[in-house]
N, C-alpha and C. Protein backbone atom coordinates (compact mmCIF):
# COMPACT_ATOMS: atom_id res chain seq x y z
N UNK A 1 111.56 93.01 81.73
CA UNK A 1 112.40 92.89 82.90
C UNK A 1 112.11 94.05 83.84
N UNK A 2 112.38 93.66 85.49
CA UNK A 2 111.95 94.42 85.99
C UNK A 2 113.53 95.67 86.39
N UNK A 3 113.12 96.79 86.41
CA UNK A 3 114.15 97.55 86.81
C UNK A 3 114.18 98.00 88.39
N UNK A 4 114.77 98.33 89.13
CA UNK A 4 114.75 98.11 90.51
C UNK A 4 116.53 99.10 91.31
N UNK A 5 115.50 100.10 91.17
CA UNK A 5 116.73 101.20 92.00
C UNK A 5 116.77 101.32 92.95
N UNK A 6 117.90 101.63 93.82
CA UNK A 6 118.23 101.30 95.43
C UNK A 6 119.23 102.20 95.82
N UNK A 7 118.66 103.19 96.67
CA UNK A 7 119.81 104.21 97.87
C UNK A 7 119.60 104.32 98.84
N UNK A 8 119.84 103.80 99.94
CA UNK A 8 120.53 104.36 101.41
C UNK A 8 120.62 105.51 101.29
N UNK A 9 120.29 106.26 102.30
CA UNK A 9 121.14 107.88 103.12
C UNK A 9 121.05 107.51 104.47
N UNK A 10 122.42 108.20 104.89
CA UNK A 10 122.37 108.36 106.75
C UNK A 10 122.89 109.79 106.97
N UNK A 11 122.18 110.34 107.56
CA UNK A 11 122.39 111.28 108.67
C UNK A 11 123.38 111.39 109.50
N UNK A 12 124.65 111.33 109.41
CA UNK A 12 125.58 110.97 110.18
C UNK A 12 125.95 109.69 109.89
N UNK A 13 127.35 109.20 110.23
CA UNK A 13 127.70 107.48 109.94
C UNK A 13 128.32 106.81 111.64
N UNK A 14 127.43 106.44 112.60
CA UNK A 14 125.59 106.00 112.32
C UNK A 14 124.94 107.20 112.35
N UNK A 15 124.21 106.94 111.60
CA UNK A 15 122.39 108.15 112.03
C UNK A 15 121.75 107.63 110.75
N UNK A 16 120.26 108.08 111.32
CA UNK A 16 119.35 108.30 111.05
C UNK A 16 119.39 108.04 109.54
N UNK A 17 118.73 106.71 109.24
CA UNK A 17 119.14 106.38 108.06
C UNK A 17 117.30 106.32 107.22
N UNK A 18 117.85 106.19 106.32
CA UNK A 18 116.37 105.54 105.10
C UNK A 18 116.84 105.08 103.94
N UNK A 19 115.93 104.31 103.40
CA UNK A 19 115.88 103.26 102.16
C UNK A 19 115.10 103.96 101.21
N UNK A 20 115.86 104.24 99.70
CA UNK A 20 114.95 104.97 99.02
C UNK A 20 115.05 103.72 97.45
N UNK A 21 113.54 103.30 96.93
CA UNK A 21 113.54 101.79 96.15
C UNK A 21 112.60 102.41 95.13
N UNK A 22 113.18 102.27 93.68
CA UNK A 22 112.01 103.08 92.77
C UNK A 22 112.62 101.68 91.61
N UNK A 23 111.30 101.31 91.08
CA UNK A 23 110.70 99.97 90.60
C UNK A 23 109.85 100.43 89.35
N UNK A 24 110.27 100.33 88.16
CA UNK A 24 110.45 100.57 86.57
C UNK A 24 109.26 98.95 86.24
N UNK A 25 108.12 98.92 86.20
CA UNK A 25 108.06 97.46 85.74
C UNK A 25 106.77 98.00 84.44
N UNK A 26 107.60 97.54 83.39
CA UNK A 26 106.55 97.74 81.99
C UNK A 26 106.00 99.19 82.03
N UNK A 27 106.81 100.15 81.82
CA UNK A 27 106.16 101.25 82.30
C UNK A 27 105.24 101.56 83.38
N UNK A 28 105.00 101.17 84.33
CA UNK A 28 104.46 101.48 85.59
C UNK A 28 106.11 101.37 86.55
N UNK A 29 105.49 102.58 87.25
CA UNK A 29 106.64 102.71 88.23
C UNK A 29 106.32 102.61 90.27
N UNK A 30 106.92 102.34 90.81
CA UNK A 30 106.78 102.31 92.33
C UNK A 30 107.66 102.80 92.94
N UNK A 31 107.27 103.48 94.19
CA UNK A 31 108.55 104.49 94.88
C UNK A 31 108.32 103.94 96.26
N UNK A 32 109.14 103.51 96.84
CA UNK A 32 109.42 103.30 98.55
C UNK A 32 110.01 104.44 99.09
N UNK A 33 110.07 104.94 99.97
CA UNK A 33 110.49 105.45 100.96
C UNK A 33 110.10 105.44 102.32
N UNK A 34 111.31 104.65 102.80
CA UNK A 34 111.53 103.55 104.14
C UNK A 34 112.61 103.91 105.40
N UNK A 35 111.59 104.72 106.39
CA UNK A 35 113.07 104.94 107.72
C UNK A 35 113.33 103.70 108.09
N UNK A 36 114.72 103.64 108.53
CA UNK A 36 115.23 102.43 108.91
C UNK A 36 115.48 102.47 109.76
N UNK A 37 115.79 104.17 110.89
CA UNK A 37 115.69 104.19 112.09
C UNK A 37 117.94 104.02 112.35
N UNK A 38 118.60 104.10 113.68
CA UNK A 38 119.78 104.66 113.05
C UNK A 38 120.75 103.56 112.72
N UNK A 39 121.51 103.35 111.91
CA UNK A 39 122.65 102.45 111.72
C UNK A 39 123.71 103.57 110.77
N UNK A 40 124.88 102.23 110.53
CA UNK A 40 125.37 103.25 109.58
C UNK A 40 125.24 103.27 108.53
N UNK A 41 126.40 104.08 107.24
CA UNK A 41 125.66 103.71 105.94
C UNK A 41 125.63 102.36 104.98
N UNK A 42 126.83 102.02 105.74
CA UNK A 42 127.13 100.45 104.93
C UNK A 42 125.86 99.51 104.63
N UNK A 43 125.34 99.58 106.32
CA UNK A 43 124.29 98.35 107.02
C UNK A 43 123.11 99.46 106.28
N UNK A 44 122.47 100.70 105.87
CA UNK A 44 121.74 101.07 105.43
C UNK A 44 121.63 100.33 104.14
N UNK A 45 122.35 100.03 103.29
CA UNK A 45 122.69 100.07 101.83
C UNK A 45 122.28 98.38 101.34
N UNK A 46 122.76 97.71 102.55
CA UNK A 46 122.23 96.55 102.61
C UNK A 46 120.96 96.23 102.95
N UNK A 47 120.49 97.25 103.83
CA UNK A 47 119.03 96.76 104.32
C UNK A 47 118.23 97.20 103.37
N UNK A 48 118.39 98.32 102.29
CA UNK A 48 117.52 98.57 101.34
C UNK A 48 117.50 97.62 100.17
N UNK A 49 118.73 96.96 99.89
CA UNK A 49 119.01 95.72 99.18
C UNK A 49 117.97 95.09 99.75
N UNK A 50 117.61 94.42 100.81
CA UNK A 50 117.23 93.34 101.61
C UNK A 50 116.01 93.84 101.16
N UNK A 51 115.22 94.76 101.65
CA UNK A 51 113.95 95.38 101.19
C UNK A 51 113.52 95.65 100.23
N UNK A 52 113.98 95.46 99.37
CA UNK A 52 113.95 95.71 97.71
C UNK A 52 113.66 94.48 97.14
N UNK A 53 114.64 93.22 97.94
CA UNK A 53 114.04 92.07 97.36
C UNK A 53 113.03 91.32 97.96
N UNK A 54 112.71 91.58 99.26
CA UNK A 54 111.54 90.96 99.65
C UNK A 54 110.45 91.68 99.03
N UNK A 55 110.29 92.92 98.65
CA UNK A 55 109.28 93.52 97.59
C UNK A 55 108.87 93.09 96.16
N UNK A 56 110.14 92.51 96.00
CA UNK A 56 109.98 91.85 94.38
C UNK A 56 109.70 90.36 94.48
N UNK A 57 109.93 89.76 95.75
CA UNK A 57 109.42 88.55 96.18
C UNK A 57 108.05 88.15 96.34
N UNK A 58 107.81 89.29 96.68
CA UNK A 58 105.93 89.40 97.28
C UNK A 58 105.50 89.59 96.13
N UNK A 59 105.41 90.53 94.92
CA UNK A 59 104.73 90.69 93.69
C UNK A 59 105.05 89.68 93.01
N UNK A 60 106.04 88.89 93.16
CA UNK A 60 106.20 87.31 92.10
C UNK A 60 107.01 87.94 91.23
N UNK A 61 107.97 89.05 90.99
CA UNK A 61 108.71 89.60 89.84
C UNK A 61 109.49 88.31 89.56
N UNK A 62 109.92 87.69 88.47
CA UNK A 62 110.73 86.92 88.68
C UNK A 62 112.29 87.20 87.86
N UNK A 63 112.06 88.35 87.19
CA UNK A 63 113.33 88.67 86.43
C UNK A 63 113.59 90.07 86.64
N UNK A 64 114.37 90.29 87.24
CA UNK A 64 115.18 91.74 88.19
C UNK A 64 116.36 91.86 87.85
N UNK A 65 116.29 93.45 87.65
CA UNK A 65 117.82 93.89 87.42
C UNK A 65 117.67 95.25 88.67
N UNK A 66 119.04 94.61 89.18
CA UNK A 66 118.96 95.62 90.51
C UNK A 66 120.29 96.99 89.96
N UNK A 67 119.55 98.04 90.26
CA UNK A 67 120.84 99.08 89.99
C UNK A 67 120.86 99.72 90.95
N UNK A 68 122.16 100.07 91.56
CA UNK A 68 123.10 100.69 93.05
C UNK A 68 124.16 101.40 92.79
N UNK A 69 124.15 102.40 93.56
CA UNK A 69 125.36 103.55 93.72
C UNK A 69 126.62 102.91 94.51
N UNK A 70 125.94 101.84 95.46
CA UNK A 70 126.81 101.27 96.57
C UNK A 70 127.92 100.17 96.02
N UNK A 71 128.95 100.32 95.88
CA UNK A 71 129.91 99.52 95.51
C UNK A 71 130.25 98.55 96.28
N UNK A 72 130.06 99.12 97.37
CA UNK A 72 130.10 97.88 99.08
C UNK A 72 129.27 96.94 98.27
N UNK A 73 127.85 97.10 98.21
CA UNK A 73 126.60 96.47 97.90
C UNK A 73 127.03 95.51 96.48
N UNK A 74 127.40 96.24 95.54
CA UNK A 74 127.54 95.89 94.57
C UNK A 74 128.72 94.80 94.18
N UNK A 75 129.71 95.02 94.48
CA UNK A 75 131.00 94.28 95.29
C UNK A 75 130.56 92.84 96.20
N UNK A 76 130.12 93.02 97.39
CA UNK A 76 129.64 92.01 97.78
C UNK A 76 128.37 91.06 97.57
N UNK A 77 127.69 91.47 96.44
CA UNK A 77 127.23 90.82 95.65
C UNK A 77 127.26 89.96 94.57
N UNK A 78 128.56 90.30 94.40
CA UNK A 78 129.43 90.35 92.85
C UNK A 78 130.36 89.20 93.04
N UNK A 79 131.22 89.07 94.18
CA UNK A 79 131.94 87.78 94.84
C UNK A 79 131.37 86.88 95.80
N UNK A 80 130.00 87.41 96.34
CA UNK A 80 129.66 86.72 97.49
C UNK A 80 130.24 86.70 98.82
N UNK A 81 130.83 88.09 99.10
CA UNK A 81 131.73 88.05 100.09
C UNK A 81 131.77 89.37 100.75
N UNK A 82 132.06 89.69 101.46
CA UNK A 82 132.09 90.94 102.38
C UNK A 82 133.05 90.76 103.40
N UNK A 83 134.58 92.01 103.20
CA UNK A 83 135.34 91.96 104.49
C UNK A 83 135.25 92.04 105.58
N UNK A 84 134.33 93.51 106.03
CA UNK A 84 133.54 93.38 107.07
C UNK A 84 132.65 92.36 107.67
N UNK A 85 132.74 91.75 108.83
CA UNK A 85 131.96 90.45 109.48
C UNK A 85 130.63 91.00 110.16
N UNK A 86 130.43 92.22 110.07
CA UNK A 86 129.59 92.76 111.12
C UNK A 86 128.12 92.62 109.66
N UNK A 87 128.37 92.68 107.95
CA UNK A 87 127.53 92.84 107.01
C UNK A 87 127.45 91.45 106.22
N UNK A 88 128.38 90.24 107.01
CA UNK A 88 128.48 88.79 106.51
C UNK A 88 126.63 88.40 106.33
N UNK A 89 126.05 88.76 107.73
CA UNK A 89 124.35 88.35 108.19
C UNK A 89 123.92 88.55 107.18
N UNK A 90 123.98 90.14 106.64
CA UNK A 90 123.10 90.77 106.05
C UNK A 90 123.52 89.81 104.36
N UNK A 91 124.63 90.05 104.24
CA UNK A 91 124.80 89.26 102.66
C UNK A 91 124.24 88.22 102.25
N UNK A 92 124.26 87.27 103.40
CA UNK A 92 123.50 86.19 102.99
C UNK A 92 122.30 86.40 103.31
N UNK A 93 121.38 87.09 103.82
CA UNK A 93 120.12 87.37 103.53
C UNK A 93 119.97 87.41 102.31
N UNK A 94 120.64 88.18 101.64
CA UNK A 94 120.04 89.07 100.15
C UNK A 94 120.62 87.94 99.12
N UNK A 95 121.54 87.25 99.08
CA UNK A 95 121.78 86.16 98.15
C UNK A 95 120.65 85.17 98.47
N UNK A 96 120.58 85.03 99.96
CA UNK A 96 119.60 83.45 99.74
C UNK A 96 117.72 84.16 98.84
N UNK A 97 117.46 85.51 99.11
CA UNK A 97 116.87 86.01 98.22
C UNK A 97 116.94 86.31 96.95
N UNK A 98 117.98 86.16 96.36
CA UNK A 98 118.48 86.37 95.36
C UNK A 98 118.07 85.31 94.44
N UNK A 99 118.02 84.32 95.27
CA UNK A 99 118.13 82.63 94.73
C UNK A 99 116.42 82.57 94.19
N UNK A 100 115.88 83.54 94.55
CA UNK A 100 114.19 83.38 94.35
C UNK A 100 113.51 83.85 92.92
N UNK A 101 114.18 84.02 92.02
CA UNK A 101 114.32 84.53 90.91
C UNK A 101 114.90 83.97 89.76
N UNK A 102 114.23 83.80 88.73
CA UNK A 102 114.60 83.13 87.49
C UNK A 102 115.92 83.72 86.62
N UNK A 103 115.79 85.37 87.08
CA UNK A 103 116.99 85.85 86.90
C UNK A 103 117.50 87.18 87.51
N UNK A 104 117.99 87.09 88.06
CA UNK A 104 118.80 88.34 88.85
C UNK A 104 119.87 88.81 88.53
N UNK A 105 119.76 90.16 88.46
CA UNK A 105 121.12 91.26 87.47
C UNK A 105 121.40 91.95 88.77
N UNK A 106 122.60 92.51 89.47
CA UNK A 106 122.97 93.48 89.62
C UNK A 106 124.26 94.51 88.80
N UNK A 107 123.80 95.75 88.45
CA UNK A 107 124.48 96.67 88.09
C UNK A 107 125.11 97.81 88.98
N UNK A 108 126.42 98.37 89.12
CA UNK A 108 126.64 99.69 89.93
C UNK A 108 126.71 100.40 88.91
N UNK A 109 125.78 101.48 89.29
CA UNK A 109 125.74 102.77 88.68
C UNK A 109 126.31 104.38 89.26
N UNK A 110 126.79 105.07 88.77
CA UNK A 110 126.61 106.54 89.34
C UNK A 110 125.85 107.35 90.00
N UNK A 111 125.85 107.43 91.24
CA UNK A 111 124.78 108.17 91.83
C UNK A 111 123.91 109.48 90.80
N UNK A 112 124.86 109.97 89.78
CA UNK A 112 124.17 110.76 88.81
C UNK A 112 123.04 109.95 88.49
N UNK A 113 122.86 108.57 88.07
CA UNK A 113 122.20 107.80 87.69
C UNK A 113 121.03 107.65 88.51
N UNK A 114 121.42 107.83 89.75
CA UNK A 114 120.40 107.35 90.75
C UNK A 114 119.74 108.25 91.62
N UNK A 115 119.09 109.25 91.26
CA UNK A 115 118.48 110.33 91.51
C UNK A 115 117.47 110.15 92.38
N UNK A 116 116.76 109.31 91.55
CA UNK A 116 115.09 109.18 92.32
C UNK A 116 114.75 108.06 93.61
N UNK A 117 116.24 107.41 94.05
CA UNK A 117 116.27 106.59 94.97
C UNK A 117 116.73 107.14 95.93
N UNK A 118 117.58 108.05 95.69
CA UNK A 118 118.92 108.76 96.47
C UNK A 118 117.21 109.77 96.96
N UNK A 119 116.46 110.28 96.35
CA UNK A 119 115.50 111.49 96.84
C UNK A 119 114.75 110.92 97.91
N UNK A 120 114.24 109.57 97.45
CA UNK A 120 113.31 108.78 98.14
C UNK A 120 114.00 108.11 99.69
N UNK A 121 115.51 107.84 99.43
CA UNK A 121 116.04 107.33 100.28
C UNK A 121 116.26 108.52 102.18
N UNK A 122 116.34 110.09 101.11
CA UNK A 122 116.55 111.24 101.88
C UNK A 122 114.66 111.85 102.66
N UNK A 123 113.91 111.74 101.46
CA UNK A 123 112.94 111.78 102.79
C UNK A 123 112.38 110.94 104.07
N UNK A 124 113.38 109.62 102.94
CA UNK A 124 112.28 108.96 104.50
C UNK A 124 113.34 109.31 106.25
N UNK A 125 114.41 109.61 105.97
CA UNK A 125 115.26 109.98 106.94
C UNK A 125 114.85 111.02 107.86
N UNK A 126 113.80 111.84 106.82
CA UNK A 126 113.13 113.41 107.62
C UNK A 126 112.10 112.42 108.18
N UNK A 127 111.45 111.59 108.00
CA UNK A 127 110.49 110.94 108.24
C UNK A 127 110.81 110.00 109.80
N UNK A 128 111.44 109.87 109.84
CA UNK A 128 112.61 108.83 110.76
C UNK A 128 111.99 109.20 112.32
């Protein structure tokens, strides 16, 4: 199974955001780090979701377990729903991607947990 870590950082809420995506598959590993240019952190957290699965789309992964610090993320993944209307777009992006996969896990984890996404997510922001 593939493992598949995911953090947002913004620079301010909006600012200057990045997507940081580190990808565990059979012992080989992959690191993204992605400016996203500025929004806030919510819409960051989702767009690295979003980018995470069109990445695992393109390699043909077909069994993913996604792990996130973002409870927003994780939450509206979890019911299919989001209070905010302004991150409705973005949700159903990442579910109708979701659907592309034989099996799809999401887990929320502890940012303790999520080190090497949260790092990856912070340079690409210097990068920005």
């Amino acid at each position: 199974m593939i493992e598949v870590y995911i953090d947002a950082a913004s620079a301010g809420n909006p600012g200057l955001s990045g997507a940081g995506i580190f990808i565990k598959n059979n012992g080989e590993v992959e690191r993204y780090s992605v400016p996203l240019g500025e929004m806030d952190n919510h819409e960051a957290e989702f767009r690295t979701f979003i980018l995470a699965l069109e990445i695992c789309v393109d390699k043909a992964y077909k069994t993913v377990s996604f792990r996130t610090d973002s409870q927003v993320v994780n939450r509206a993944v979890e019911i299919e729903f989001v209070k905010n209307k302004k991150y409705t777009p973005l949700l159903q992006e990442a579910l109708k991607l979701t659907k592309q996969f034989d099996l799809f896990f999401m887990k929320w984890i502890p940012s303790s947990d999520n080190k090497t996404a949260d790092e990856l997510s912070r340079a690409a922001i210097r990068r920005n």
